[in-house]
PDB file of N, CA and C in Angstrom:
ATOM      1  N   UNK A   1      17.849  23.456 -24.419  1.00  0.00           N
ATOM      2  CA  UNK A   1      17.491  22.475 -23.420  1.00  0.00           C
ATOM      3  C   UNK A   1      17.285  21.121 -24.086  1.00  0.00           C
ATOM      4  N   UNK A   2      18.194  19.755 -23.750  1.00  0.00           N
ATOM      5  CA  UNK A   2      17.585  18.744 -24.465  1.00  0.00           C
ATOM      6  C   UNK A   2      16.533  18.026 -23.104  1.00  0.00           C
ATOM      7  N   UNK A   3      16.023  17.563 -24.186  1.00  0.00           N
ATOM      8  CA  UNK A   3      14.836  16.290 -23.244  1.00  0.00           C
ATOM      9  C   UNK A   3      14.938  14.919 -23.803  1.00  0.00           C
ATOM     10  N   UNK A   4      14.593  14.383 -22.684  1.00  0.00           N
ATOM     11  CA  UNK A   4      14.734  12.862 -22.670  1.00  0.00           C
ATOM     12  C   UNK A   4      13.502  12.506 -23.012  1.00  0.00           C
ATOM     13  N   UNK A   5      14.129  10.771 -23.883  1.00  0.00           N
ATOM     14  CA  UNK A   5      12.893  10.052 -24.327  1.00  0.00           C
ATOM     15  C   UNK A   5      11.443  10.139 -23.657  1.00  0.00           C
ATOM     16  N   UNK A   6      11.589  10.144 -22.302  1.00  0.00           N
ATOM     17  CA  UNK A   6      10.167  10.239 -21.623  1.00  0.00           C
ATOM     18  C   UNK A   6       9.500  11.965 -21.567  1.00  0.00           C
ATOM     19  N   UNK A   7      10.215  12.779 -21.811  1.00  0.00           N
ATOM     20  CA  UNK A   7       9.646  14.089 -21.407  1.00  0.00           C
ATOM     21  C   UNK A   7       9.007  14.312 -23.020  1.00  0.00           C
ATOM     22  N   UNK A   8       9.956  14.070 -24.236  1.00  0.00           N
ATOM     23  CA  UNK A   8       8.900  14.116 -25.675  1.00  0.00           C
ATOM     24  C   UNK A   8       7.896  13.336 -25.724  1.00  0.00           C
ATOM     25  N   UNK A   9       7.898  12.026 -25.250  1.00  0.00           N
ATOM     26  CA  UNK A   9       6.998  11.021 -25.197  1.00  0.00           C
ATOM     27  C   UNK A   9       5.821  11.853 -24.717  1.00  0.00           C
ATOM     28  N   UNK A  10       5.653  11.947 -23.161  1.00  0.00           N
ATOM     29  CA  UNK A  10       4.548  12.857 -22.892  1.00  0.00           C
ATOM     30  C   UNK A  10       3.736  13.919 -24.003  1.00  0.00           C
ATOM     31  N   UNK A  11       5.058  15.113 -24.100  1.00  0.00           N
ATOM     32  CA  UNK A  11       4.699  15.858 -25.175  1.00  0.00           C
ATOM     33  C   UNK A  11       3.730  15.507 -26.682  1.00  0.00           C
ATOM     34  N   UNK A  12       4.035  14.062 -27.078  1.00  0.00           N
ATOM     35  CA  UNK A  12       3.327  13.209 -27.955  1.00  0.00           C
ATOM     36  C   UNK A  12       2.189  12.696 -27.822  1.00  0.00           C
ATOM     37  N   UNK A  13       2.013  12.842 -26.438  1.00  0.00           N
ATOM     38  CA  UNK A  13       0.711  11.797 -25.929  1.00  0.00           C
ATOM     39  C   UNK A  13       1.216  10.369 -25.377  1.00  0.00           C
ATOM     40  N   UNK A  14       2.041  10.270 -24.522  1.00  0.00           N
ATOM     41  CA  UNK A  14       2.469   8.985 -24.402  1.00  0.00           C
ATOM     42  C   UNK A  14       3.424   8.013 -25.188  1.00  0.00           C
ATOM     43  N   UNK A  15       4.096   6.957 -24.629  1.00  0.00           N
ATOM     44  CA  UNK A  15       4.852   6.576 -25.611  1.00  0.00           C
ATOM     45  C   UNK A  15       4.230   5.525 -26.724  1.00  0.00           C
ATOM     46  N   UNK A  16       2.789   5.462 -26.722  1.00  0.00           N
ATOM     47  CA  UNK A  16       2.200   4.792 -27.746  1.00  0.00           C
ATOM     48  C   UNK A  16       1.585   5.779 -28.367  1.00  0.00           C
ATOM     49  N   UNK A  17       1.672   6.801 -28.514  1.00  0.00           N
ATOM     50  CA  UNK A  17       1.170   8.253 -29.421  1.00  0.00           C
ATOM     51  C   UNK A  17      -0.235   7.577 -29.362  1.00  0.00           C
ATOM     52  N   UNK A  18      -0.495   8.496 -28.010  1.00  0.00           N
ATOM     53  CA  UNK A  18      -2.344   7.589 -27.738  1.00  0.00           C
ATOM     54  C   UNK A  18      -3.194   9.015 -28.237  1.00  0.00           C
ATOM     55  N   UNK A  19      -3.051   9.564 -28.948  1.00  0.00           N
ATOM     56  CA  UNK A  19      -3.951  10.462 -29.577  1.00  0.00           C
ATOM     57  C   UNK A  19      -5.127   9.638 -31.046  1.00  0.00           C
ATOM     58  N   UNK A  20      -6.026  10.004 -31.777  1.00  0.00           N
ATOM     59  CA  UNK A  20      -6.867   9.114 -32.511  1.00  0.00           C
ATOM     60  C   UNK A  20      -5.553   9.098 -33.651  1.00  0.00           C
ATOM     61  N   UNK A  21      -4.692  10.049 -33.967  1.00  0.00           N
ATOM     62  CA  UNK A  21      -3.796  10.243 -35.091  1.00  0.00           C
ATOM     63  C   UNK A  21      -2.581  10.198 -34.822  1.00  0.00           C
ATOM     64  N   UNK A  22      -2.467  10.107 -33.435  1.00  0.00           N
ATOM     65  CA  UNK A  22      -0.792  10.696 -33.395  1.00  0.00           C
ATOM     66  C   UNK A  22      -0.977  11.760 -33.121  1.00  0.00           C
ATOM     67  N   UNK A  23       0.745  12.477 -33.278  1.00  0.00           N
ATOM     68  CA  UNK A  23       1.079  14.078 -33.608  1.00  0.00           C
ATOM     69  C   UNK A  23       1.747  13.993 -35.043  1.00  0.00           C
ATOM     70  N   UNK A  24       2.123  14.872 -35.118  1.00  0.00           N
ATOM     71  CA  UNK A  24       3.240  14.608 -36.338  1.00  0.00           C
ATOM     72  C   UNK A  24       4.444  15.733 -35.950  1.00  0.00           C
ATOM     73  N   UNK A  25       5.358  15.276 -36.062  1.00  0.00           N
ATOM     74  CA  UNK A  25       6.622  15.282 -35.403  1.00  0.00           C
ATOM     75  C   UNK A  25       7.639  16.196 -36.518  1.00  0.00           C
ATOM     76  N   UNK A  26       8.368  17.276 -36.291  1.00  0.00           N
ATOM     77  CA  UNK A  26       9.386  17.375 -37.204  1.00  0.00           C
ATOM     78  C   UNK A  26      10.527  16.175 -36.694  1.00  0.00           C
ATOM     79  N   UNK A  27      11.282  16.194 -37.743  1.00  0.00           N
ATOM     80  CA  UNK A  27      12.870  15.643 -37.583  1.00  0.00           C
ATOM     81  C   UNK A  27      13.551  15.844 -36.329  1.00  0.00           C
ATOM     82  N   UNK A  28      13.393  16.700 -35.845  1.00  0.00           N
ATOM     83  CA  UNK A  28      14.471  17.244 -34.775  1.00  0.00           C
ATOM     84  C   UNK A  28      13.287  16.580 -33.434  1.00  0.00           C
ATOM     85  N   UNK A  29      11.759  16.338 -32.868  1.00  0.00           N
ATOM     86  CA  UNK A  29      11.205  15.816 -32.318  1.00  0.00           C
ATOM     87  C   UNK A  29      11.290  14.672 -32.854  1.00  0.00           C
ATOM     88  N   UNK A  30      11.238  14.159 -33.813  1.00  0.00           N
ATOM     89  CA  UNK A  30      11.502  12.510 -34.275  1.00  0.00           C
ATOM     90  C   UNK A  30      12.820  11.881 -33.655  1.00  0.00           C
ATOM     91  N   UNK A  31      13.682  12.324 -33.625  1.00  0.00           N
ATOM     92  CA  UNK A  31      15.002  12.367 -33.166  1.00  0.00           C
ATOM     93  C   UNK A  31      14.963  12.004 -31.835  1.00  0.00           C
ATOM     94  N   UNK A  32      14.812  13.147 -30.980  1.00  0.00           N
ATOM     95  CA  UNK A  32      14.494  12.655 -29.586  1.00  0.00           C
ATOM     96  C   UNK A  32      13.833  11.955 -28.987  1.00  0.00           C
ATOM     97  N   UNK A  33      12.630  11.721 -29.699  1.00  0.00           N
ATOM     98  CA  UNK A  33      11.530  10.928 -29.255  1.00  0.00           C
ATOM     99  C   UNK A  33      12.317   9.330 -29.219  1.00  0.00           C
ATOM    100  N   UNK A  34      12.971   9.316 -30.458  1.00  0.00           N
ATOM    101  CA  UNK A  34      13.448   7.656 -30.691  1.00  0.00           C
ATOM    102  C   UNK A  34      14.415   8.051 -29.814  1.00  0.00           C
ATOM    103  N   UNK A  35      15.846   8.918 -29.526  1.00  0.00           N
ATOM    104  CA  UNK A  35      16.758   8.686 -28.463  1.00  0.00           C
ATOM    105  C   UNK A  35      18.218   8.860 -29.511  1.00  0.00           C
ATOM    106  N   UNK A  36      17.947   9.266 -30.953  1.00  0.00           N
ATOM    107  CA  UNK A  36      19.218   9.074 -31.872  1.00  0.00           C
ATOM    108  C   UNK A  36      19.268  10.400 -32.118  1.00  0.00           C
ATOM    109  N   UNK A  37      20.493  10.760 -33.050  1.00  0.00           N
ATOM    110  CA  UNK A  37      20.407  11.869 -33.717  1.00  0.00           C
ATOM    111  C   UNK A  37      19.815  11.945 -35.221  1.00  0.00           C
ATOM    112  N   UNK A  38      19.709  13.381 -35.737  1.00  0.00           N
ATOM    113  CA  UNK A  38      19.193  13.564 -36.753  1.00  0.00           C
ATOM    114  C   UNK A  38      19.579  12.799 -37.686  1.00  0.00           C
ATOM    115  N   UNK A  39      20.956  12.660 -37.810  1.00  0.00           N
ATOM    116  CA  UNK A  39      22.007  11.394 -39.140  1.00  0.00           C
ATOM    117  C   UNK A  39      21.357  10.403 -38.667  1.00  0.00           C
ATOM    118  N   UNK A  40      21.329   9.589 -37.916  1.00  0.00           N
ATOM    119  CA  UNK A  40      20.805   8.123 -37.856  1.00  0.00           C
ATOM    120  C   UNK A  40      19.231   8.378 -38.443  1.00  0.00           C
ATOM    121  N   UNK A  41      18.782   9.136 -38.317  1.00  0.00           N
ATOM    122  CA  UNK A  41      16.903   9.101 -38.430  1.00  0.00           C
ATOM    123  C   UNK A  41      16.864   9.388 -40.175  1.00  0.00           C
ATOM    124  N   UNK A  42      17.486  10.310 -40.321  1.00  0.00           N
ATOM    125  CA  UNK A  42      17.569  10.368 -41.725  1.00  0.00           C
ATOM    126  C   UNK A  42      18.129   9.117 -42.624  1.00  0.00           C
ATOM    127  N   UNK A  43      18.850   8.160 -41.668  1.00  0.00           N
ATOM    128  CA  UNK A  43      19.441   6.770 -42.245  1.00  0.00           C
ATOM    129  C   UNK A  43      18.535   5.666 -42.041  1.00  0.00           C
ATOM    130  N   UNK A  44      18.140   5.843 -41.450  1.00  0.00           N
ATOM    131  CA  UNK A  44      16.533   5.167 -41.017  1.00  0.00           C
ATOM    132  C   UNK A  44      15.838   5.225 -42.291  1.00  0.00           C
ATOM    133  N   UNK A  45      15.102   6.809 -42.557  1.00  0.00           N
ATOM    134  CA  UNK A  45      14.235   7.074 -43.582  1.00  0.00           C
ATOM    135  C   UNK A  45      14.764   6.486 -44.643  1.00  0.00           C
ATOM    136  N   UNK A  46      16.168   7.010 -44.748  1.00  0.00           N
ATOM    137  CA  UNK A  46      16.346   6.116 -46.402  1.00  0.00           C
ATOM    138  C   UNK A  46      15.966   4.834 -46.276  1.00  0.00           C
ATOM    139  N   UNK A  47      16.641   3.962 -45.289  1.00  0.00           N
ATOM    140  CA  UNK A  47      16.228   2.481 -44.922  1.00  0.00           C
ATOM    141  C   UNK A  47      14.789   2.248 -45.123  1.00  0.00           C
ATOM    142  N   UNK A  48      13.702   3.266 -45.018  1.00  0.00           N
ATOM    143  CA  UNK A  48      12.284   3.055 -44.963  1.00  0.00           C
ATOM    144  C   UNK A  48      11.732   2.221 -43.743  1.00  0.00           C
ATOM    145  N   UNK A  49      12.849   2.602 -43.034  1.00  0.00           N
ATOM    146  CA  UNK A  49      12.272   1.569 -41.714  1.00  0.00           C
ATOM    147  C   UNK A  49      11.295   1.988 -40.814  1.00  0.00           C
ATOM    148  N   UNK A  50      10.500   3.265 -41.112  1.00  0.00           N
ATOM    149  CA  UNK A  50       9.295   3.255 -41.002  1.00  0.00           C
ATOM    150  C   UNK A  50       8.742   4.669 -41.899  1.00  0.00           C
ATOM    151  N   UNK A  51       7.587   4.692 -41.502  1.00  0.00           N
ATOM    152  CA  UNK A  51       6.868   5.800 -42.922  1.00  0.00           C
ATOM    153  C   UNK A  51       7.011   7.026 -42.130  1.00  0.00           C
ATOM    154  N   UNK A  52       6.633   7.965 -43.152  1.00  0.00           N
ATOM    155  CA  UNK A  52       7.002   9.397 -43.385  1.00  0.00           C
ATOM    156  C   UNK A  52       6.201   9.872 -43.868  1.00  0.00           C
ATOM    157  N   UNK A  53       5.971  11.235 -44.156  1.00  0.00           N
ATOM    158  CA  UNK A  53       5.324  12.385 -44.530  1.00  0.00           C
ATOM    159  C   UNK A  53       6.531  13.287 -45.411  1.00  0.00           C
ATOM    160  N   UNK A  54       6.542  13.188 -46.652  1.00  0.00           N
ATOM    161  CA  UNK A  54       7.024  14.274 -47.236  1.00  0.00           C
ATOM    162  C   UNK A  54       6.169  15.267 -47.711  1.00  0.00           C
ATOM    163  N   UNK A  55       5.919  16.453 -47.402  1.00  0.00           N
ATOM    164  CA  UNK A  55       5.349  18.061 -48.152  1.00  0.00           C
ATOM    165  C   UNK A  55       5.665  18.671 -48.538  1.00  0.00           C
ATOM    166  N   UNK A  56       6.065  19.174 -49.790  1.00  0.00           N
ATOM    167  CA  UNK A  56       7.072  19.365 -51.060  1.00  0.00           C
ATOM    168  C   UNK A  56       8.234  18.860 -51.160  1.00  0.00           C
ATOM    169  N   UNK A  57       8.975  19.632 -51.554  1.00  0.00           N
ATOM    170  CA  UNK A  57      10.410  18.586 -51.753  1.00  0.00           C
ATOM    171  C   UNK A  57      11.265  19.000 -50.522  1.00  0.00           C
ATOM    172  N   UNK A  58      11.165  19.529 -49.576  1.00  0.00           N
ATOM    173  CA  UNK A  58      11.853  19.204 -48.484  1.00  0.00           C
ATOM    174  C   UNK A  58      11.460  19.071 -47.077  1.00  0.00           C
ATOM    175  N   UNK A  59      10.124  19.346 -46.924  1.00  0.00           N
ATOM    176  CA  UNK A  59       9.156  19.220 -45.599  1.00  0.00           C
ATOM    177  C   UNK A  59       9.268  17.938 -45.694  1.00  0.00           C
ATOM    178  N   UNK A  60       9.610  17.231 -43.855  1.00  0.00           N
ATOM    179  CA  UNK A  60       9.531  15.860 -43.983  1.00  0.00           C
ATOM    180  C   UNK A  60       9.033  15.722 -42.817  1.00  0.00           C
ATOM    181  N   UNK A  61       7.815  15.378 -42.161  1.00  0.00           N
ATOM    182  CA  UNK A  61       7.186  15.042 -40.726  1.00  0.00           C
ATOM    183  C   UNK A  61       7.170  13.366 -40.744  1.00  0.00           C
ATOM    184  N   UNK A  62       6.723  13.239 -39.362  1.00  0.00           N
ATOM    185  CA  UNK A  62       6.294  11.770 -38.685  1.00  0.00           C
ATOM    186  C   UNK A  62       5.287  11.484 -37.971  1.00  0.00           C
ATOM    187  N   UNK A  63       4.813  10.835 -38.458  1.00  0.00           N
ATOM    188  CA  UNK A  63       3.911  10.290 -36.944  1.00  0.00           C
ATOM    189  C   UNK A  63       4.106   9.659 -35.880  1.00  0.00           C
ATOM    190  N   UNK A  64       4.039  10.473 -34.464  1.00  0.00           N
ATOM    191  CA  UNK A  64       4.170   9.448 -33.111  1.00  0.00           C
ATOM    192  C   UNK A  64       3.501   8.213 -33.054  1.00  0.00           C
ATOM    193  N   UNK A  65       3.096   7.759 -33.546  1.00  0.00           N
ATOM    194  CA  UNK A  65       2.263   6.452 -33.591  1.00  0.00           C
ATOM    195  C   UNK A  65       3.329   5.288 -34.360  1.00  0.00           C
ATOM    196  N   UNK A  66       3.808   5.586 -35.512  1.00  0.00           N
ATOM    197  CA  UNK A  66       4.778   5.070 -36.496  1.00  0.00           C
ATOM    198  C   UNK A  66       5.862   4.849 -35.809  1.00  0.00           C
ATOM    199  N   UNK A  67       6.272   5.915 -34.693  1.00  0.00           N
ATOM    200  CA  UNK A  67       7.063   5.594 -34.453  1.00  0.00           C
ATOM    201  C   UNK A  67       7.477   4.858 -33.249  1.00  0.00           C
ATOM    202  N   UNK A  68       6.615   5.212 -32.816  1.00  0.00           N
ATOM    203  CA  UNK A  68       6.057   3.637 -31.354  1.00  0.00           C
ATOM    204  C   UNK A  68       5.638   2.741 -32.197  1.00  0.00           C
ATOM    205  N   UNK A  69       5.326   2.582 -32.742  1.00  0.00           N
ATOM    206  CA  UNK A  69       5.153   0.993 -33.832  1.00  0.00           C
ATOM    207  C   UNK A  69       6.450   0.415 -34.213  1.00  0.00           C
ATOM    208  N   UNK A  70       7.687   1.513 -34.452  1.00  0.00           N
ATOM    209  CA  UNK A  70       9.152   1.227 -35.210  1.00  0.00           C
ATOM    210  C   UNK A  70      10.031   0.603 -33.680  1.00  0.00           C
ATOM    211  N   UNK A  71       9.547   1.503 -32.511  1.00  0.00           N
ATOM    212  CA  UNK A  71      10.239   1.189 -31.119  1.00  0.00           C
ATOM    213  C   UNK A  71       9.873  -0.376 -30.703  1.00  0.00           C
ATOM    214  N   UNK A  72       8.640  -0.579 -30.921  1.00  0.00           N
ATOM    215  CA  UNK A  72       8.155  -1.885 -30.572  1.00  0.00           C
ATOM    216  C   UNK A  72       8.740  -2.966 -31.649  1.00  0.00           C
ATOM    217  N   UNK A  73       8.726  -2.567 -32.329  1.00  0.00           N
ATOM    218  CA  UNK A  73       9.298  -3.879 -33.381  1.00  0.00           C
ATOM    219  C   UNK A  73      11.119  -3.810 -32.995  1.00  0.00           C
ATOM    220  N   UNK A  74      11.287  -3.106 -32.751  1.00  0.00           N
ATOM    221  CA  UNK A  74      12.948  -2.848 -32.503  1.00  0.00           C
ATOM    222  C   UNK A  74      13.316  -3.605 -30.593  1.00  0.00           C
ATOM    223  N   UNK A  75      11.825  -4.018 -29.960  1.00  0.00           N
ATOM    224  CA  UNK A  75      12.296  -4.552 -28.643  1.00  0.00           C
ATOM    225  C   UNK A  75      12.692  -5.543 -28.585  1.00  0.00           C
ATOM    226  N   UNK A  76      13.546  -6.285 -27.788  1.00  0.00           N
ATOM    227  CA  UNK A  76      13.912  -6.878 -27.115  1.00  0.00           C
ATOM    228  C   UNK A  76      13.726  -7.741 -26.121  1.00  0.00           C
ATOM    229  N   UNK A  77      12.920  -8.720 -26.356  1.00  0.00           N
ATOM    230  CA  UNK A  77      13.056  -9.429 -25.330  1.00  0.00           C
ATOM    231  C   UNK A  77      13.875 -10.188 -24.169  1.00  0.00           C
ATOM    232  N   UNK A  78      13.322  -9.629 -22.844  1.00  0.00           N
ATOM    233  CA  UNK A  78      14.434  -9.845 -21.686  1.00  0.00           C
ATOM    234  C   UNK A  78      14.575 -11.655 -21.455  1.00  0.00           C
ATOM    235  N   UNK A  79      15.457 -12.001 -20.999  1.00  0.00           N
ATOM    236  CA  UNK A  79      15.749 -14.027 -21.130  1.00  0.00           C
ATOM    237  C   UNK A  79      13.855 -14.224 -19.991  1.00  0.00           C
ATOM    238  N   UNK A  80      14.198 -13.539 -18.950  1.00  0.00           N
ATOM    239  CA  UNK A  80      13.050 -14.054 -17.873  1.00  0.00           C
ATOM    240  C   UNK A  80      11.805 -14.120 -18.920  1.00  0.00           C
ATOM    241  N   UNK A  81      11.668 -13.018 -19.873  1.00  0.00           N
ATOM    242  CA  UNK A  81       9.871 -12.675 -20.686  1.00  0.00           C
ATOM    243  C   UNK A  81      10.086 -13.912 -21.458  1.00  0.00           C
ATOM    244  N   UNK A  82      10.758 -14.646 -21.931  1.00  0.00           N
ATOM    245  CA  UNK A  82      10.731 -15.926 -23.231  1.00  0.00           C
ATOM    246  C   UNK A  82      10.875 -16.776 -22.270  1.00  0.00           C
ATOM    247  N   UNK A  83      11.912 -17.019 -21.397  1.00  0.00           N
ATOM    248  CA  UNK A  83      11.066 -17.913 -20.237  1.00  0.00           C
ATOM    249  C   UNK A  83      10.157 -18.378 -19.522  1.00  0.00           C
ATOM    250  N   UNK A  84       9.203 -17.403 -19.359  1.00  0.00           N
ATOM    251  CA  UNK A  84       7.864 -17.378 -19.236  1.00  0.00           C
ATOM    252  C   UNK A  84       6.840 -17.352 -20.199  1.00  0.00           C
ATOM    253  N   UNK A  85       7.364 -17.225 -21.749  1.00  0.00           N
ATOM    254  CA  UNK A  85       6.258 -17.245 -22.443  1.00  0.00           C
ATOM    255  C   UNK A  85       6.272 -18.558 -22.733  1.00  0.00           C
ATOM    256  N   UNK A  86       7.344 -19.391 -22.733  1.00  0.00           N
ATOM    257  CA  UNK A  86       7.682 -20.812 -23.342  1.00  0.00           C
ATOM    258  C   UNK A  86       6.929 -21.694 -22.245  1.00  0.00           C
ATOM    259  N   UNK A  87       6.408 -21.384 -21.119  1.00  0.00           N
ATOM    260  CA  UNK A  87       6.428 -22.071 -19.690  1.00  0.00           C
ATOM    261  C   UNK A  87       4.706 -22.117 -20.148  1.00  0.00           C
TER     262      UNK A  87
END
């Protein structure tokens, strides 16, 4: 069964991972949560474009929080929102 960005989100606590910690996420929930596949997320990590959890040499988790922090820096502002912020 896949799920969409909003149904993991929930699963996380919201899409600002409103828990005191987060969750921590395998790869395959990291994945969906952002909306990519596993290759892009793992191209990400190398990029370090946001932090990680490695636990020995191949356990690799995330935090939902990190990664609503990585979504927000990655937005977009719509023309109307800078129109109005400039106003």
């Amino acid at each position: 069964m896949k799920t969409t960005n909003d149904s993991v989100a929930l699963q996380v606590g919201g899409v600002d991972g409103t828990g005191d910690k987060g969750r921590n996420l395998s790869p395959k929930e990291a994945a969906e949560y952002l909306g990519i596949g596993i290759r892009e997320l793992r191209g990400l990590r190398a990029r370090r474009a946001f932090p990680y959890y490695r636990i020995g040499h191949r356990t690799v988790t995330y935090n939902s929080r990190d990664l609503a922090a990585f979504l927000d820096k990655c937005r977009v502002a719509a023309v109307n929102d800078s129109i109005k912020s400039a106003a």
